[in-house]
Protein backbone atom coordinates (compact mmCIF):
# COMPACT_ATOMS: atom_id res chain seq x y z
CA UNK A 1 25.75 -1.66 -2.13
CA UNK A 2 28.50 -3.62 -3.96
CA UNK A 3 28.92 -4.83 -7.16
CA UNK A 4 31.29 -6.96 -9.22
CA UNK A 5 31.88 -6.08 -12.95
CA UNK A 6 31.67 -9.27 -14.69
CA UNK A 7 32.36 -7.49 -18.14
CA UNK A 8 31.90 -4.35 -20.41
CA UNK A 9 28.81 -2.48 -18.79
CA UNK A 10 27.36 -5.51 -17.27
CA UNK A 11 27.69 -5.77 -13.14
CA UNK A 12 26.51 -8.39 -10.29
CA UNK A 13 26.27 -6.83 -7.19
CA UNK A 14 24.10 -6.82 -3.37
CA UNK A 15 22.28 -4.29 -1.32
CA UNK A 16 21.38 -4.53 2.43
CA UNK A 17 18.93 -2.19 4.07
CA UNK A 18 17.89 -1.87 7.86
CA UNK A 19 15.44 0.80 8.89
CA UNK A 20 14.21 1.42 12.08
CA UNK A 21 10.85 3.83 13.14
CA UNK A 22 9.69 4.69 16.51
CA UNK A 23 6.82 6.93 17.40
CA UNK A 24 4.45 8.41 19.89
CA UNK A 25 0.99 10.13 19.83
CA UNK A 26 0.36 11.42 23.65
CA UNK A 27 -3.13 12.42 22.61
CA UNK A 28 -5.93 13.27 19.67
CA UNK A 29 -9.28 14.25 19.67
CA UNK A 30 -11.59 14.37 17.06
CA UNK A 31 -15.10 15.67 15.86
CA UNK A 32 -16.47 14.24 12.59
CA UNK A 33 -19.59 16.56 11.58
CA UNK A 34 -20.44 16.66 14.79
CA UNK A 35 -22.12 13.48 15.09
CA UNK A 36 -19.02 11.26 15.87
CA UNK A 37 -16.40 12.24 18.58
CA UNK A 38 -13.45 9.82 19.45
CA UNK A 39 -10.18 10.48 21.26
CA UNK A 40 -6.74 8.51 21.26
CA UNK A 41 -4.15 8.87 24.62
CA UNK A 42 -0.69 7.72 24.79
CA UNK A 43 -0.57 5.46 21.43
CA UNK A 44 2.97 4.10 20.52
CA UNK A 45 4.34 2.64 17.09
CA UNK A 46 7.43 1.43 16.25
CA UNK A 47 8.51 -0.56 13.06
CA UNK A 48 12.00 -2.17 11.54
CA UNK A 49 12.95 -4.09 8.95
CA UNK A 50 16.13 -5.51 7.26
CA UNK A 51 16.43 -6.20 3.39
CA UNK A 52 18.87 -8.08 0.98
CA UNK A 53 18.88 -8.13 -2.60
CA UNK A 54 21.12 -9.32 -5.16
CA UNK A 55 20.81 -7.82 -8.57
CA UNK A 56 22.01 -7.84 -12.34
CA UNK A 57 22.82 -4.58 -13.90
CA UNK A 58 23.27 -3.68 -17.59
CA UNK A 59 24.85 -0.04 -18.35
CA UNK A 60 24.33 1.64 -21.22
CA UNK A 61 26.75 5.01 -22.25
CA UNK A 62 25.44 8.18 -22.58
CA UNK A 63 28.96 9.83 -23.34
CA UNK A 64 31.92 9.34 -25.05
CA UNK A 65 34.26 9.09 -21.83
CA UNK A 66 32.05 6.54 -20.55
CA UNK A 67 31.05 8.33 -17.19
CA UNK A 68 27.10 8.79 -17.73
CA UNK A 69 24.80 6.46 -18.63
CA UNK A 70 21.42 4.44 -17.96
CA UNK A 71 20.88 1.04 -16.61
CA UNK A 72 18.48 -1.36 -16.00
CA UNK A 73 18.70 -3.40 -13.00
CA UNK A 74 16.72 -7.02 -12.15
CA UNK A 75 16.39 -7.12 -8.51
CA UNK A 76 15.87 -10.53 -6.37
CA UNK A 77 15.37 -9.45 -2.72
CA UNK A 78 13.86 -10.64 0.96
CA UNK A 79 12.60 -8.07 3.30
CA UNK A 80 11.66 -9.47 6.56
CA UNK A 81 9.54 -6.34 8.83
CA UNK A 82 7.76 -6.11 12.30
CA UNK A 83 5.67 -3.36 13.40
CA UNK A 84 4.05 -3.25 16.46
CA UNK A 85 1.19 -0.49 18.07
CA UNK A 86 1.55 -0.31 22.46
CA UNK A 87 4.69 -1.92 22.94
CA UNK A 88 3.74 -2.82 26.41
CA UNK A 89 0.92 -5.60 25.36
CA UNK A 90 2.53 -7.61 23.27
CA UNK A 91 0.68 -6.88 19.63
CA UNK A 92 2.82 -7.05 16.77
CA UNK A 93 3.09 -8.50 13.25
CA UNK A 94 5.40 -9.81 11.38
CA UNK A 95 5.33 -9.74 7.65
CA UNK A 96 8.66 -11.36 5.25
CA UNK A 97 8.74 -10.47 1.83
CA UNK A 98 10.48 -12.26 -1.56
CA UNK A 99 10.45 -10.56 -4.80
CA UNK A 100 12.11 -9.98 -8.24
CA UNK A 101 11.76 -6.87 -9.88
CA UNK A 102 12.84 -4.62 -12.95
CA UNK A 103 14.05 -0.96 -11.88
CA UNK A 104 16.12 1.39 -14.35
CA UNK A 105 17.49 4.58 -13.63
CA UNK A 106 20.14 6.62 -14.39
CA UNK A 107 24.61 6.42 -13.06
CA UNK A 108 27.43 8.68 -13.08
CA UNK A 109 31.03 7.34 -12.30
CA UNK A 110 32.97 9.71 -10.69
CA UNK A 111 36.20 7.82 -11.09
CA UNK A 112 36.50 4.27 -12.52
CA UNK A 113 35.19 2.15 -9.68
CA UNK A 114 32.58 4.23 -8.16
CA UNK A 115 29.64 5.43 -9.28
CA UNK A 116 26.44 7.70 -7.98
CA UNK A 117 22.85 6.42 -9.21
CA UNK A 118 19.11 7.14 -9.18
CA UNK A 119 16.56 4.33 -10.05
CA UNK A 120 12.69 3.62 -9.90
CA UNK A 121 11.16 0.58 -9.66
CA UNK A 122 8.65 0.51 -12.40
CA UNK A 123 7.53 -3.69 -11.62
CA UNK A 124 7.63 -6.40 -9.13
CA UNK A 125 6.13 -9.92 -8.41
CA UNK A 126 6.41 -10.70 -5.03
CA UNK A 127 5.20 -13.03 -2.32
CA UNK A 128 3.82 -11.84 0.91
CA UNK A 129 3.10 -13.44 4.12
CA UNK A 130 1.62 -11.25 7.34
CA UNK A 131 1.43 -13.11 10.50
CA UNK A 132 -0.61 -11.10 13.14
CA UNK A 133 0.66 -11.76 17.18
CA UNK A 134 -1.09 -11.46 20.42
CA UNK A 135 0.96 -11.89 23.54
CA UNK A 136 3.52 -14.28 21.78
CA UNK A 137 0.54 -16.41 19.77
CA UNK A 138 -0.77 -16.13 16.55
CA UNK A 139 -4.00 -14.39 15.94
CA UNK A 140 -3.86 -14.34 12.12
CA UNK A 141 -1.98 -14.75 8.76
CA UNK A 142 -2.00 -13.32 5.61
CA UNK A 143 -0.52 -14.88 2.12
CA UNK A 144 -0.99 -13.04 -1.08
CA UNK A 145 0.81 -12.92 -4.66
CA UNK A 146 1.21 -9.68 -6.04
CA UNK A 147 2.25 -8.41 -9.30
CA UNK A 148 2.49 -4.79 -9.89
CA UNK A 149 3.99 -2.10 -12.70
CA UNK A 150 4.30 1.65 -11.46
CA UNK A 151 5.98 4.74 -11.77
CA UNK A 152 6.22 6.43 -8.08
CA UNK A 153 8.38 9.33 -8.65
CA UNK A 154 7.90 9.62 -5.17
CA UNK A 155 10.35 6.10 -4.23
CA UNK A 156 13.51 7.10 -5.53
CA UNK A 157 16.36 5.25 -4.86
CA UNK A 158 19.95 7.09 -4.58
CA UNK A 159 22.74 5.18 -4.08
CA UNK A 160 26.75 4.72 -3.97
CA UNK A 161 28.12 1.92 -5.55
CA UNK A 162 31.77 0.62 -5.09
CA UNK A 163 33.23 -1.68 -8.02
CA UNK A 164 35.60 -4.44 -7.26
């Protein structure tokens, strides 16, 4: 993350993300009351995704010297993601993301041009498409709006920001 101070306690800034998740289940069996018995060998998942968002931050002090305070940050972002189940066949989908949300939290600078922060994202409107793939074709797509407000303690977001 980067950001440019374009005054007192307001900042423009970017954020790139890339995650990357491989797994393998060699094999589960299960019972359900007895009546319903189903087993799974040798299934594989994997999923990545890369992210970019641009943002607008206002700080607000909490102390006199000026080193903790709260912001609020408005977040405009594209997340483009593919997961894919048994590698070898050739099932996958691909699903891109745009949004623009509202997430405060809470900064401490260290020294004068870098500081330490914890946010939430508490809403977003974003636009969603899912396309589905079979051996290279398209088997299905999804588009959806969605507008949401929550408070998941549970997605944090720490980060390190550099000031230029």
């Amino acid at each position: 993350e980067a950001a440019f101070a374009i005054s007192d306690n307001h900042a423009v800034g970017v954020r790139f993300q890339y995650t990357k998740a491989n797994g393998l289940l060699e094999s589960m069996t299960a019972d359900i009351l007895g009546n319903m018995n189903f087993s799974i060998e040798n299934l594989s998942a994997g999923s990545s995704s890369i992210s970019a968002n641009v943002f607008y931050r206002t700080y607000f002090g909490l102390d006199k010297r000026g080193r903790f305070g709260i912001f609020w940050d408005y977040v405009l972002g594209y997340t483009r993601s593919k997961t894919q189940f048994a590698a070898e066949d050739g099932t996958y989908s691909l699903k891109e993301k745009g949004s623009l949300g509202f997430a405060p939290g809470i900064v401490y600078f260290p020294m004068n041009n870098i500081s330490i922060q914890a946010c939430v994202s508490l809403a977003e409107l974003s636009y969603n498409h899912l396309a589905a793939y079979e051996g290279g074709v398209v088997t299905g797509t999804r588009t959806a709006w969605k507008a949401q407000a929550s408070l998941n303690v549970l997605n944090l977001n720490f980060g390190l920001t550099i000031h230029l």
